[in-house]
PDB file of N, CA and C in Angstrom:
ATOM      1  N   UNK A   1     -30.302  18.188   9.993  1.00  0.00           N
ATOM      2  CA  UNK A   1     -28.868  18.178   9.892  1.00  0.00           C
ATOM      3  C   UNK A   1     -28.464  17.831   8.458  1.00  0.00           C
ATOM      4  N   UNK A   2     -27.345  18.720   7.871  1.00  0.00           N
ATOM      5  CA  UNK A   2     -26.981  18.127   6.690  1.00  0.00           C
ATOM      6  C   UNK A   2     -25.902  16.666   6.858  1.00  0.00           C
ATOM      7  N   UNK A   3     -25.370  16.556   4.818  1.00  0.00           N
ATOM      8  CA  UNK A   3     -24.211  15.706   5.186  1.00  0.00           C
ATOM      9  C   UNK A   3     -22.974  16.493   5.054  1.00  0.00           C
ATOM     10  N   UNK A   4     -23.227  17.772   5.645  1.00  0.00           N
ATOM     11  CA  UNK A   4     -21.634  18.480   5.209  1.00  0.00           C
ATOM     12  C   UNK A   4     -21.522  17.987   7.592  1.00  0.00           C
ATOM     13  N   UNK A   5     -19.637  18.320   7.086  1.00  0.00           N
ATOM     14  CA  UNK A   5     -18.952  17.903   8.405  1.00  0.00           C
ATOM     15  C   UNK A   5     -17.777  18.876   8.216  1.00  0.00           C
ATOM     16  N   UNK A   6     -18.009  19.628   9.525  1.00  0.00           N
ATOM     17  CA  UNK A   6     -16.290  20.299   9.639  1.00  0.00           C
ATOM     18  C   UNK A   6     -15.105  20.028  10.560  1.00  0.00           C
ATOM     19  N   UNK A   7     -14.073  19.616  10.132  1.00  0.00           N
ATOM     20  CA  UNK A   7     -13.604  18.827  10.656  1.00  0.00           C
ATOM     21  C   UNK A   7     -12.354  20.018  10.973  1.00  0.00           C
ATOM     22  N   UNK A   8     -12.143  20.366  12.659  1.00  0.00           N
ATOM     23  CA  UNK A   8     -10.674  20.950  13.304  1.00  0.00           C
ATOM     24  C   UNK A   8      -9.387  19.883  13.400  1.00  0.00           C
ATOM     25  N   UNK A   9      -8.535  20.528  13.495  1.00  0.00           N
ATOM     26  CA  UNK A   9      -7.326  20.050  13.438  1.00  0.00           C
ATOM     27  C   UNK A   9      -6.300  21.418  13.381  1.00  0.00           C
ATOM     28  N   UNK A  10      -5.392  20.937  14.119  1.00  0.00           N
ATOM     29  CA  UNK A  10      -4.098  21.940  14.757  1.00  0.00           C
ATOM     30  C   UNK A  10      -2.920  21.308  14.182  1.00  0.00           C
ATOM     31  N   UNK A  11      -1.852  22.165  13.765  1.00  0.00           N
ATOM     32  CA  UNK A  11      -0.864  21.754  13.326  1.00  0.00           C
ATOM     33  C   UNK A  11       0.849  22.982  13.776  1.00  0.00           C
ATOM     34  N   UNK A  12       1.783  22.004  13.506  1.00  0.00           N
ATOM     35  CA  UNK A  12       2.810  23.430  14.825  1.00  0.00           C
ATOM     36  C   UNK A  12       2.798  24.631  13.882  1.00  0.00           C
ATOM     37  N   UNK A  13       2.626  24.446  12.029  1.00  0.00           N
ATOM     38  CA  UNK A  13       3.593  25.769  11.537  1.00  0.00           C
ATOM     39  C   UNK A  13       2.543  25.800   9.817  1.00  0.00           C
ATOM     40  N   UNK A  14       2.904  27.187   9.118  1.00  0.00           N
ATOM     41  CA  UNK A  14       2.204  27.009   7.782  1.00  0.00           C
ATOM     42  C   UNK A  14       2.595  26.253   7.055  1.00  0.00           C
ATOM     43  N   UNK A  15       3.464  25.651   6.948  1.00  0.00           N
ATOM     44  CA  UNK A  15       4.274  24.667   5.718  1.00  0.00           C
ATOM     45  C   UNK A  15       3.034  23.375   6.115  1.00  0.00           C
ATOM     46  N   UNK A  16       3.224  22.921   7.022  1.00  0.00           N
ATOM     47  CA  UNK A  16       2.425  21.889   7.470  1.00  0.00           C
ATOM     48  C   UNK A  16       1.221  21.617   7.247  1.00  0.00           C
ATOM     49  N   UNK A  17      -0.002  22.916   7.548  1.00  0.00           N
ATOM     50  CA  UNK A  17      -1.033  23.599   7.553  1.00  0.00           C
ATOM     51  C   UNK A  17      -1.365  23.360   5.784  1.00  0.00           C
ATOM     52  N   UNK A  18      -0.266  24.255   4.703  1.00  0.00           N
ATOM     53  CA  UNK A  18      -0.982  24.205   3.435  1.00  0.00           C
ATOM     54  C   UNK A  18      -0.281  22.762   3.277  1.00  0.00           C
ATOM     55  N   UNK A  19       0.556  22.029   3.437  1.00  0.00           N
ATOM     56  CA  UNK A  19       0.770  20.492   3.123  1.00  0.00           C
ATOM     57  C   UNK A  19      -0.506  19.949   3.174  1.00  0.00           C
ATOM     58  N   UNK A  20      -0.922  19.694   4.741  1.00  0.00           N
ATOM     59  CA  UNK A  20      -2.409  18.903   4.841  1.00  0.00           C
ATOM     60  C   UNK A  20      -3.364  19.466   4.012  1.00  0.00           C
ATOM     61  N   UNK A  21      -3.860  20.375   3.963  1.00  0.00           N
ATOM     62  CA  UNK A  21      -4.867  21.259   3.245  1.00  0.00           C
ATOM     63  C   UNK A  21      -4.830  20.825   1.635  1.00  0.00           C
ATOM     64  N   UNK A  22      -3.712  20.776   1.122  1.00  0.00           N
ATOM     65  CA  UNK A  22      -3.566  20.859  -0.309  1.00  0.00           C
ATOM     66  C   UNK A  22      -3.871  19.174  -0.530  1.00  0.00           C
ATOM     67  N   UNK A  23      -3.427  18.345   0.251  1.00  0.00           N
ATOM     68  CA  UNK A  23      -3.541  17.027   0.297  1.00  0.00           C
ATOM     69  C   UNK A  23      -5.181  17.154   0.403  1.00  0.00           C
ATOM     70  N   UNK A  24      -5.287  17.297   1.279  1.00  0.00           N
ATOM     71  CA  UNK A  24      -7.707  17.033   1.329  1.00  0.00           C
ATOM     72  C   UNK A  24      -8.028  17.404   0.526  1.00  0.00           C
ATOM     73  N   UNK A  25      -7.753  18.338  -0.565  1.00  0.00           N
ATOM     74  CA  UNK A  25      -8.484  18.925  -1.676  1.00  0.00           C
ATOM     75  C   UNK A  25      -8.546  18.664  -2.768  1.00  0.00           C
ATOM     76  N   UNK A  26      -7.077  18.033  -2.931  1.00  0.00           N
ATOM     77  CA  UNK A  26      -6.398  17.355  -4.415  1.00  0.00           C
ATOM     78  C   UNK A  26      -7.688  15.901  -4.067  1.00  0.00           C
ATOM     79  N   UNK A  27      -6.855  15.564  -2.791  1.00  0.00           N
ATOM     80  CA  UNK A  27      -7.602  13.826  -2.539  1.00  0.00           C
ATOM     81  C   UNK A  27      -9.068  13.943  -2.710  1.00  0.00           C
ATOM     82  N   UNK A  28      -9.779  15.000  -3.042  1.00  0.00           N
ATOM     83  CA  UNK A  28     -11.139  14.888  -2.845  1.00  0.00           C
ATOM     84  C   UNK A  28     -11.725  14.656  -1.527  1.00  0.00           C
ATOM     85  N   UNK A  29     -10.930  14.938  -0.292  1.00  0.00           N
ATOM     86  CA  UNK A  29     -11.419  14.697   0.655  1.00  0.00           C
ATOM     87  C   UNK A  29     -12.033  15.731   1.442  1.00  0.00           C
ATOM     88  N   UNK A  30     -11.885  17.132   0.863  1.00  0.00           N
ATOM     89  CA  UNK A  30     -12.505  18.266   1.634  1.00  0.00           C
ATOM     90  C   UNK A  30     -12.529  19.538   0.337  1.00  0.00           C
ATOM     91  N   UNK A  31     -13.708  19.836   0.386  1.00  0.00           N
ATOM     92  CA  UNK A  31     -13.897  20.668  -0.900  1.00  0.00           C
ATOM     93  C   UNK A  31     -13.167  21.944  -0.543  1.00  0.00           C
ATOM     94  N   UNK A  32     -12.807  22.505   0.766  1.00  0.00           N
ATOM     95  CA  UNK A  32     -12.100  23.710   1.028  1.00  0.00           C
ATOM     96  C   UNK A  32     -11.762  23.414   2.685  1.00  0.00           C
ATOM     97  N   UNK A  33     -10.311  24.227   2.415  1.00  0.00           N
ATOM     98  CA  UNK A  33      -9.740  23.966   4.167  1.00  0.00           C
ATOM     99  C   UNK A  33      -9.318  25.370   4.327  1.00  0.00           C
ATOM    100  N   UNK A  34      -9.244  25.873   5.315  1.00  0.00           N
ATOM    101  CA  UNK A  34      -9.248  27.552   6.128  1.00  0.00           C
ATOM    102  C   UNK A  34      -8.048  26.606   6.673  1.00  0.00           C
ATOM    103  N   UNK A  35      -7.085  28.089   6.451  1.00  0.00           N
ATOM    104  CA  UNK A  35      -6.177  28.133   7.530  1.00  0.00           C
ATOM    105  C   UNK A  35      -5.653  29.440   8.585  1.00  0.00           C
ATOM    106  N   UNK A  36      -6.093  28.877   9.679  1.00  0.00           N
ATOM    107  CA  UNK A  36      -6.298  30.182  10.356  1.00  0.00           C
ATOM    108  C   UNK A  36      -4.790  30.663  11.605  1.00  0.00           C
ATOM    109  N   UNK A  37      -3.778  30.872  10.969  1.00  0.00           N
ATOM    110  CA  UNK A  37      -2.533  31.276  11.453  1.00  0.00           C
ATOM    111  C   UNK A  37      -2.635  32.148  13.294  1.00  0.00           C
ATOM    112  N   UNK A  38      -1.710  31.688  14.212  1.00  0.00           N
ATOM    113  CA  UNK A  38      -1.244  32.648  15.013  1.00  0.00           C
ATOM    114  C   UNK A  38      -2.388  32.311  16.296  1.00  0.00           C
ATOM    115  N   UNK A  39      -2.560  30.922  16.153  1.00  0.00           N
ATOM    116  CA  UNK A  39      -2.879  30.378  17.677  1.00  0.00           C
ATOM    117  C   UNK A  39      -2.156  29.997  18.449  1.00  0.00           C
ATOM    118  N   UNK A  40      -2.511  30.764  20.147  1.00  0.00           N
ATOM    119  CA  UNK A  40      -1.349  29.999  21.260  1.00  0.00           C
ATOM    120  C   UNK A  40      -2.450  29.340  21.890  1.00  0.00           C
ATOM    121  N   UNK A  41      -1.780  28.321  22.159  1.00  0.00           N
ATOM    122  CA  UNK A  41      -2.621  27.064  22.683  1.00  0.00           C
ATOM    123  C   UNK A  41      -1.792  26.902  24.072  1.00  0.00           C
ATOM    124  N   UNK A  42      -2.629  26.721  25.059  1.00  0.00           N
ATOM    125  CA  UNK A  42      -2.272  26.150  26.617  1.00  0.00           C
ATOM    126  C   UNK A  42      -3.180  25.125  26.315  1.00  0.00           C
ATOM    127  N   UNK A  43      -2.049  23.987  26.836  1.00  0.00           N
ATOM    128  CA  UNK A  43      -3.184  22.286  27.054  1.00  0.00           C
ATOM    129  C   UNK A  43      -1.815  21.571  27.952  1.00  0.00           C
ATOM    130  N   UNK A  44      -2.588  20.846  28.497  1.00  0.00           N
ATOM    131  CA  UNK A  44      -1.721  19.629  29.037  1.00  0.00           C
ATOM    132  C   UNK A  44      -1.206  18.853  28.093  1.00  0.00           C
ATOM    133  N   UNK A  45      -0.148  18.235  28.583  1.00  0.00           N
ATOM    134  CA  UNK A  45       0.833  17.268  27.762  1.00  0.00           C
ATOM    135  C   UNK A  45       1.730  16.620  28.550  1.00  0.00           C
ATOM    136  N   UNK A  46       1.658  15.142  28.460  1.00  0.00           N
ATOM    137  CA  UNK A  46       2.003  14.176  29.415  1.00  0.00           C
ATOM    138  C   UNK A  46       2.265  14.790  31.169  1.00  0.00           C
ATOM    139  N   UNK A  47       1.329  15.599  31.936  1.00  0.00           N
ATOM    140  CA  UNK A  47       1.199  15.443  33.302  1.00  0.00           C
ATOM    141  C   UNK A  47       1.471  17.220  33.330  1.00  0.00           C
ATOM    142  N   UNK A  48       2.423  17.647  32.240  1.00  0.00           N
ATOM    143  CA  UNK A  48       2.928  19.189  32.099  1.00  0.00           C
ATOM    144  C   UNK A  48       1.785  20.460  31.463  1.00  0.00           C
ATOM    145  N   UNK A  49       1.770  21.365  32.011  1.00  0.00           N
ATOM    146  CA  UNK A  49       1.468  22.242  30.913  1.00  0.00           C
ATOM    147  C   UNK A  49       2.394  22.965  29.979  1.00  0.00           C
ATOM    148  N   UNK A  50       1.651  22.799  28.599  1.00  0.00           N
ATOM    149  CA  UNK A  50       2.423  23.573  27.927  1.00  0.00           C
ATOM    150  C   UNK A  50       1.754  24.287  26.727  1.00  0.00           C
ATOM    151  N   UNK A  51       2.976  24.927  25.895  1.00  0.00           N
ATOM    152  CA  UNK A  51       2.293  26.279  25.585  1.00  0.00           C
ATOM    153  C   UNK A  51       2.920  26.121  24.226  1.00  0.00           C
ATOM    154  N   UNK A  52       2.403  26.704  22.789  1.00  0.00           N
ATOM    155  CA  UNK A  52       2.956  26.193  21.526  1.00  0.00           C
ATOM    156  C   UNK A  52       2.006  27.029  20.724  1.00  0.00           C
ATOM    157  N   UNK A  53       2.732  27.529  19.605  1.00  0.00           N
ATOM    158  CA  UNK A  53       1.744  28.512  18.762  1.00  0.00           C
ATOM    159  C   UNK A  53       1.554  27.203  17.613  1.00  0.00           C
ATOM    160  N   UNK A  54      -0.066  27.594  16.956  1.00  0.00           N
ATOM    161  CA  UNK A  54       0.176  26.772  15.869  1.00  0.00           C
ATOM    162  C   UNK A  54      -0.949  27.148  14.856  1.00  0.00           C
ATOM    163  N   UNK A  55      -1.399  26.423  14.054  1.00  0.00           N
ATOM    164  CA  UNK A  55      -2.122  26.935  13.149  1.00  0.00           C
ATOM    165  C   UNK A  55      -3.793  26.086  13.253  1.00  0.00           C
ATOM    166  N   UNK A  56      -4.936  26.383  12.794  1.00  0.00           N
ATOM    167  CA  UNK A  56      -6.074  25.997  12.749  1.00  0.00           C
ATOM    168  C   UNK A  56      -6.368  25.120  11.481  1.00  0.00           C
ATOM    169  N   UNK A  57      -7.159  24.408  11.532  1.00  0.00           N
ATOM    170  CA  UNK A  57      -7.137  23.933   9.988  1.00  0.00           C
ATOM    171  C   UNK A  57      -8.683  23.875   9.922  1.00  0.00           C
ATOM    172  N   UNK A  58      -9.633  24.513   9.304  1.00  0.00           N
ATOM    173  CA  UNK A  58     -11.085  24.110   9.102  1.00  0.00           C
ATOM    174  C   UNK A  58     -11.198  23.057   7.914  1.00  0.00           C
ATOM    175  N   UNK A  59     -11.460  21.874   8.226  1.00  0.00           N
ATOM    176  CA  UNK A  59     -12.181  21.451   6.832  1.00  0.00           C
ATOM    177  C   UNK A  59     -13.384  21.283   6.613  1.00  0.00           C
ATOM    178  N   UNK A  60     -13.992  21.467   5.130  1.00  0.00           N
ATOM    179  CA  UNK A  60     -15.127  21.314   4.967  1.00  0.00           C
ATOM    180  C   UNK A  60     -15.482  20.375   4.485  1.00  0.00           C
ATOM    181  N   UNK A  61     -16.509  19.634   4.981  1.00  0.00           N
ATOM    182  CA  UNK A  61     -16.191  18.141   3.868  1.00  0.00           C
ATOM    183  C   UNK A  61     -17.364  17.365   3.664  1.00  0.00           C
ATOM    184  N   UNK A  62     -17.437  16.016   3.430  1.00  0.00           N
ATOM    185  CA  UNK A  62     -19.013  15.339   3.390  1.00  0.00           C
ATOM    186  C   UNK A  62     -19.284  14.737   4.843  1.00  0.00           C
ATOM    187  N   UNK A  63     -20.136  14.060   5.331  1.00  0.00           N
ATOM    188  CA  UNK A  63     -20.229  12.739   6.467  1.00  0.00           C
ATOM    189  C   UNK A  63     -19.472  11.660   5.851  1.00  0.00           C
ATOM    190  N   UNK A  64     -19.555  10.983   4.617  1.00  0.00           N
ATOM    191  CA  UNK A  64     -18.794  10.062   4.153  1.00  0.00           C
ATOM    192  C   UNK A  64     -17.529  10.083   3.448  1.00  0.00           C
ATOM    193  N   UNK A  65     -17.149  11.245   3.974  1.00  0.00           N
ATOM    194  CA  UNK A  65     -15.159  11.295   3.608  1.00  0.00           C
ATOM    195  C   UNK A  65     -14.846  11.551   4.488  1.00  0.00           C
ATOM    196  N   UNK A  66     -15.434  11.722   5.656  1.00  0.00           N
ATOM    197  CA  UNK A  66     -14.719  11.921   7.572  1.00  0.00           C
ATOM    198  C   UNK A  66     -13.429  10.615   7.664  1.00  0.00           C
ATOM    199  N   UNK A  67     -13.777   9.674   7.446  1.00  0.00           N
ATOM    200  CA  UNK A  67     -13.026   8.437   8.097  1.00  0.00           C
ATOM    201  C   UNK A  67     -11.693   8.437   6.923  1.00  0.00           C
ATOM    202  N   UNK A  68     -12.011   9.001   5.497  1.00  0.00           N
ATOM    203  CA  UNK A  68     -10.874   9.030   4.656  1.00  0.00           C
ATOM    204  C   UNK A  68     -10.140  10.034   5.450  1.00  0.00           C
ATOM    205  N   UNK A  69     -10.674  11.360   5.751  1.00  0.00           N
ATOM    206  CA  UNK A  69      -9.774  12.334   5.710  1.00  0.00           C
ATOM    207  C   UNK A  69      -8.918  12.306   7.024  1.00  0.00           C
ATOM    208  N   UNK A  70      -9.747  11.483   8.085  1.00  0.00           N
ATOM    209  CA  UNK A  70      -8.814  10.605   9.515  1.00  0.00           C
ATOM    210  C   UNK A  70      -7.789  10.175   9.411  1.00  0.00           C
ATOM    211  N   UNK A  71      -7.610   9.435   8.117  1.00  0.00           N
ATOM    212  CA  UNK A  71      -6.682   8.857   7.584  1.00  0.00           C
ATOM    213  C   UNK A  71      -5.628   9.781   7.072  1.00  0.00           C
ATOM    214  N   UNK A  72      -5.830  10.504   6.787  1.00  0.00           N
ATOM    215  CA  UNK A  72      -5.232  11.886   5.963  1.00  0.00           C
ATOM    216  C   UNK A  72      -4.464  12.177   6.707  1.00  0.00           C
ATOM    217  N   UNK A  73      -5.142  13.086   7.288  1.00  0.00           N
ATOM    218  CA  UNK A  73      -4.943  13.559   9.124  1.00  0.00           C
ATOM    219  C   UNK A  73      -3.867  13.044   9.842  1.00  0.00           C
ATOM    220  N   UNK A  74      -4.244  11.683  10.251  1.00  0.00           N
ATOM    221  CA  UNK A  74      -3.159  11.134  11.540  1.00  0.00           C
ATOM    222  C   UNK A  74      -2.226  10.732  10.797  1.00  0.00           C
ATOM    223  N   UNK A  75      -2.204  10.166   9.308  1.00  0.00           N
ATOM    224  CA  UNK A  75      -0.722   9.683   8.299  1.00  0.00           C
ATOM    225  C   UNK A  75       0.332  10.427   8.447  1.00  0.00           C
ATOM    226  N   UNK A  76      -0.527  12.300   8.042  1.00  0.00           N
ATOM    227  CA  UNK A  76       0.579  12.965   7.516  1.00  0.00           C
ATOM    228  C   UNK A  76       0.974  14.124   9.035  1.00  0.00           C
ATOM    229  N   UNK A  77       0.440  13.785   9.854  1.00  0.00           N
ATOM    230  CA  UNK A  77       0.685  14.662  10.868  1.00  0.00           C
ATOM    231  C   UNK A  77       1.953  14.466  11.936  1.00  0.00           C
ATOM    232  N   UNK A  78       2.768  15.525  12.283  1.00  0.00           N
ATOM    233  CA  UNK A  78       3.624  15.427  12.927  1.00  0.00           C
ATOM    234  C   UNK A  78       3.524  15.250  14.528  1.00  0.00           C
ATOM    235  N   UNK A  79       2.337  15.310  15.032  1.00  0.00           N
ATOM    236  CA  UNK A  79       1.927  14.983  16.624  1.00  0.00           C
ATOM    237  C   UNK A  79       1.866  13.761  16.791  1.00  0.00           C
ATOM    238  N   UNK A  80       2.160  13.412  17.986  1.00  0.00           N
ATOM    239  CA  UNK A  80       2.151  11.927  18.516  1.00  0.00           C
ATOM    240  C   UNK A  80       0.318  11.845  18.739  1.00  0.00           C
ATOM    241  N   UNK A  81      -0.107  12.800  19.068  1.00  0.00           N
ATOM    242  CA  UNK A  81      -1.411  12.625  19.200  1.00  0.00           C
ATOM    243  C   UNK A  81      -2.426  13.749  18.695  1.00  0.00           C
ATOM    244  N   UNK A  82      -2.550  14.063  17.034  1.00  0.00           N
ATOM    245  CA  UNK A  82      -2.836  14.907  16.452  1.00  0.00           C
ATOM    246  C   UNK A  82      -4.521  15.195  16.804  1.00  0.00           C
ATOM    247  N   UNK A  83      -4.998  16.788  16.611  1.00  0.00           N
ATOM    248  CA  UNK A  83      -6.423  16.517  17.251  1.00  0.00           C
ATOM    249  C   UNK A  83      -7.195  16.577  15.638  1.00  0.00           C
ATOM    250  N   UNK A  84      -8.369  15.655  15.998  1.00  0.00           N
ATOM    251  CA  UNK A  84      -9.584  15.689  14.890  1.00  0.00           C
ATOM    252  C   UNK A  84     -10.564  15.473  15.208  1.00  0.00           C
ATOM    253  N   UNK A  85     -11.053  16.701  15.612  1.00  0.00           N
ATOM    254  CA  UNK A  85     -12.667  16.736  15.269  1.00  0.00           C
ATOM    255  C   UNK A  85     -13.321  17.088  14.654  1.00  0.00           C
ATOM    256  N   UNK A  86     -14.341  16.263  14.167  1.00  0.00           N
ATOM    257  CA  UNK A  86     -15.683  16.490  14.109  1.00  0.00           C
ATOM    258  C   UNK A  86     -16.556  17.340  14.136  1.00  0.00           C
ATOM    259  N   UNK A  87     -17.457  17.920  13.495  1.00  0.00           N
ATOM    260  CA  UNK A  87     -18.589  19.170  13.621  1.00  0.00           C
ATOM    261  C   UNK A  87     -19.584  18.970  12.981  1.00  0.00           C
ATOM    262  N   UNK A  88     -20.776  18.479  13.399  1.00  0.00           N
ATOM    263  CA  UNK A  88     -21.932  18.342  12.469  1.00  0.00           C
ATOM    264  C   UNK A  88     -22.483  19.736  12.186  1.00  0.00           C
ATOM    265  N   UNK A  89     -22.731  19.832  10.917  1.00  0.00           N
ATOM    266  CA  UNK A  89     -23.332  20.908  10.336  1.00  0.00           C
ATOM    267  C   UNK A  89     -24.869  20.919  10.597  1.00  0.00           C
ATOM    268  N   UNK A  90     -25.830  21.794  11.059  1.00  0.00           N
ATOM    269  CA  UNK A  90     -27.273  21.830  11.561  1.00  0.00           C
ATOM    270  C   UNK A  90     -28.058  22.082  10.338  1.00  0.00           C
ATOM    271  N   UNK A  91     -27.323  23.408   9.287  1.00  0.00           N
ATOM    272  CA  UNK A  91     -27.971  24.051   8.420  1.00  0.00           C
ATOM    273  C   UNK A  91     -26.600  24.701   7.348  1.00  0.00           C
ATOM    274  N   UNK A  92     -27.190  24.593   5.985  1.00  0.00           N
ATOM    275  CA  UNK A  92     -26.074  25.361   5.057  1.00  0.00           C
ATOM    276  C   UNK A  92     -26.840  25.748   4.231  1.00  0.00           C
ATOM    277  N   UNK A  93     -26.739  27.085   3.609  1.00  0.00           N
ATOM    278  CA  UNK A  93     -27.439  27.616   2.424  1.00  0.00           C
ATOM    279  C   UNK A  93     -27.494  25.948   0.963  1.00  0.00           C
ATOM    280  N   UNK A  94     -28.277  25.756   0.336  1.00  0.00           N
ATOM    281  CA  UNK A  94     -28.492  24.691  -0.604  1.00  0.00           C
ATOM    282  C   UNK A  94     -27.401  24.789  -1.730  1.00  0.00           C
ATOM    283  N   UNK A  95     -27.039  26.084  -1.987  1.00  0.00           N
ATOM    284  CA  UNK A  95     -26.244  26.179  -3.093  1.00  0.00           C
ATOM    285  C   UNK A  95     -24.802  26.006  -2.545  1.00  0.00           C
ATOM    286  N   UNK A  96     -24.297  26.095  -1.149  1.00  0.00           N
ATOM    287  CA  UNK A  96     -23.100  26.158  -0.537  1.00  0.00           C
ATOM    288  C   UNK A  96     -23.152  24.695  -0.507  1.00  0.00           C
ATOM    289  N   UNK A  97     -24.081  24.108  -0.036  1.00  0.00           N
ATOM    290  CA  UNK A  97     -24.212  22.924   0.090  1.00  0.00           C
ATOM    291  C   UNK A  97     -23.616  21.278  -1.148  1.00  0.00           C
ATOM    292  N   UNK A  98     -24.648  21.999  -2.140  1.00  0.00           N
ATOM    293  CA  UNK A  98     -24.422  21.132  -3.738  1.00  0.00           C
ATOM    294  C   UNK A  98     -23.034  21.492  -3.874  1.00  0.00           C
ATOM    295  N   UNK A  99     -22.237  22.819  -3.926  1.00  0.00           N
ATOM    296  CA  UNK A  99     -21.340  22.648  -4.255  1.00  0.00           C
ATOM    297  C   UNK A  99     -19.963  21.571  -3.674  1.00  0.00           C
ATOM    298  N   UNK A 100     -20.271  21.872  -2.358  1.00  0.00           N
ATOM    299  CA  UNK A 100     -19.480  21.021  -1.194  1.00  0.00           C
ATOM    300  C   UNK A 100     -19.400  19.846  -1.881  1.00  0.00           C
ATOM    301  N   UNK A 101     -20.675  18.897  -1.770  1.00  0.00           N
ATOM    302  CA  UNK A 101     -20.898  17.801  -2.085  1.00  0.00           C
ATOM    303  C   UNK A 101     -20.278  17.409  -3.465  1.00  0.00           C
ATOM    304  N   UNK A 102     -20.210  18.230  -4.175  1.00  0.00           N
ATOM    305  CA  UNK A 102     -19.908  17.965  -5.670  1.00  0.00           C
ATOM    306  C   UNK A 102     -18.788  18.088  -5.244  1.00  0.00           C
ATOM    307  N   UNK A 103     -17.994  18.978  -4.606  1.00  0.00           N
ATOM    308  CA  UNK A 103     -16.494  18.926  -4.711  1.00  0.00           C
ATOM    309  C   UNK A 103     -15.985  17.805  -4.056  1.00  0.00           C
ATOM    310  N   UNK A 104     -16.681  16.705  -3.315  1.00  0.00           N
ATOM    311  CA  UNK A 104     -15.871  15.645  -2.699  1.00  0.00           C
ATOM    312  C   UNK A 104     -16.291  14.277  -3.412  1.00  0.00           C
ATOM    313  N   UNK A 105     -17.062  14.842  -4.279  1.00  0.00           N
ATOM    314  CA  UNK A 105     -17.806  13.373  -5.086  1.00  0.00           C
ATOM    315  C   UNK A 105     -16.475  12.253  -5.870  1.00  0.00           C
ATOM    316  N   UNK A 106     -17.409  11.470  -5.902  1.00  0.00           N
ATOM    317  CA  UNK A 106     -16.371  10.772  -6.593  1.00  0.00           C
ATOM    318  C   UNK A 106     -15.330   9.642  -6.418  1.00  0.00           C
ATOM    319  N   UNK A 107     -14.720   8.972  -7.243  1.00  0.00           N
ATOM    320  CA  UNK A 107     -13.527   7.860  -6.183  1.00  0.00           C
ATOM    321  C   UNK A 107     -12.742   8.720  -5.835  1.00  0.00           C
ATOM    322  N   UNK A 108     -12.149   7.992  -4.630  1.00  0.00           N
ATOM    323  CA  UNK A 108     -11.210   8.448  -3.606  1.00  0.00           C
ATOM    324  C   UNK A 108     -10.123   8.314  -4.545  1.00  0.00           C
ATOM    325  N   UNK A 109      -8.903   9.314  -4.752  1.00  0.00           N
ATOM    326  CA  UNK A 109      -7.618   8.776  -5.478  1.00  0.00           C
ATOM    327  C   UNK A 109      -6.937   8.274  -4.552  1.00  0.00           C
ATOM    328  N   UNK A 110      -5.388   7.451  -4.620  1.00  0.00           N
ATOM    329  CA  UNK A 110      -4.810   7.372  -3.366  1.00  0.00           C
ATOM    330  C   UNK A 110      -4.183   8.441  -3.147  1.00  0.00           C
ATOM    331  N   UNK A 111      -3.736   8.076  -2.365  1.00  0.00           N
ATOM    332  CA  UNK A 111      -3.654   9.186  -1.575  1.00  0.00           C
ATOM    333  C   UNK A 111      -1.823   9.654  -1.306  1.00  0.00           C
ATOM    334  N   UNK A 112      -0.986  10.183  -2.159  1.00  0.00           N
ATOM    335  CA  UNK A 112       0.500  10.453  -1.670  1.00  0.00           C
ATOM    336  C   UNK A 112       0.794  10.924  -0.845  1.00  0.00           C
ATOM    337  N   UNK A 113       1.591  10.563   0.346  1.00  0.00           N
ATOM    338  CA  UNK A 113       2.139  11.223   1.119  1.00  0.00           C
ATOM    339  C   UNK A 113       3.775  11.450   0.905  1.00  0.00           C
TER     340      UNK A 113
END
């Protein structure tokens, strides 16, 4: 297993989507985030089902900027109960890899919201 981690997260609209995104990347907290437009989501919500288009967010990131970018995540997010997971990476080409790593190196700046 490497130390790269991809981390999902849903958000309602694109404004939102490149907000967070541009925030993990500046912050050094994710060397690149996908945003993948024009998901309808069915899930429960308090006892109801319901139904809401929204956007995907891939991040790519280290094992040891997960808990920064949590922070990221639930600060700047507009859900009462925003989702973040987790994805351990098994295998990454070496050169996809170094670069990742290099792109999250470093002190953490703070972080503006």
């Amino acid at each position: 297993m490497t130390e790269m981690r991809i981390v999902l997260s849903t958000v309602p609209d694109r404004e939102a989507a490149e907000r967070m995104a541009r925030l993990a990347v500046e912050s050094n907290l994710a060397a690149c985030v996908q945003i993948l437009p024009g998901l309808h989501s069915i899930y429960r919500w308090q006892g109801k089902v319901e139904e809401s288009a929204e956007h995907l967010l891939l991040f790519k990131t280290a094992v040891g900027r997960v808990d920064a970018l949590r922070q990221l995540v639930i600060s700047t997010h507009s859900y009462q109960t925003p989702e973040f997971v987790v994805l351990p990476v098994e295998s990454a080409s070496q050169d996809y890899l170094e670069w990742l790593l290099s792109s999250v190196s470093g002190p953490l700046p703070p972080i503006s919201i």
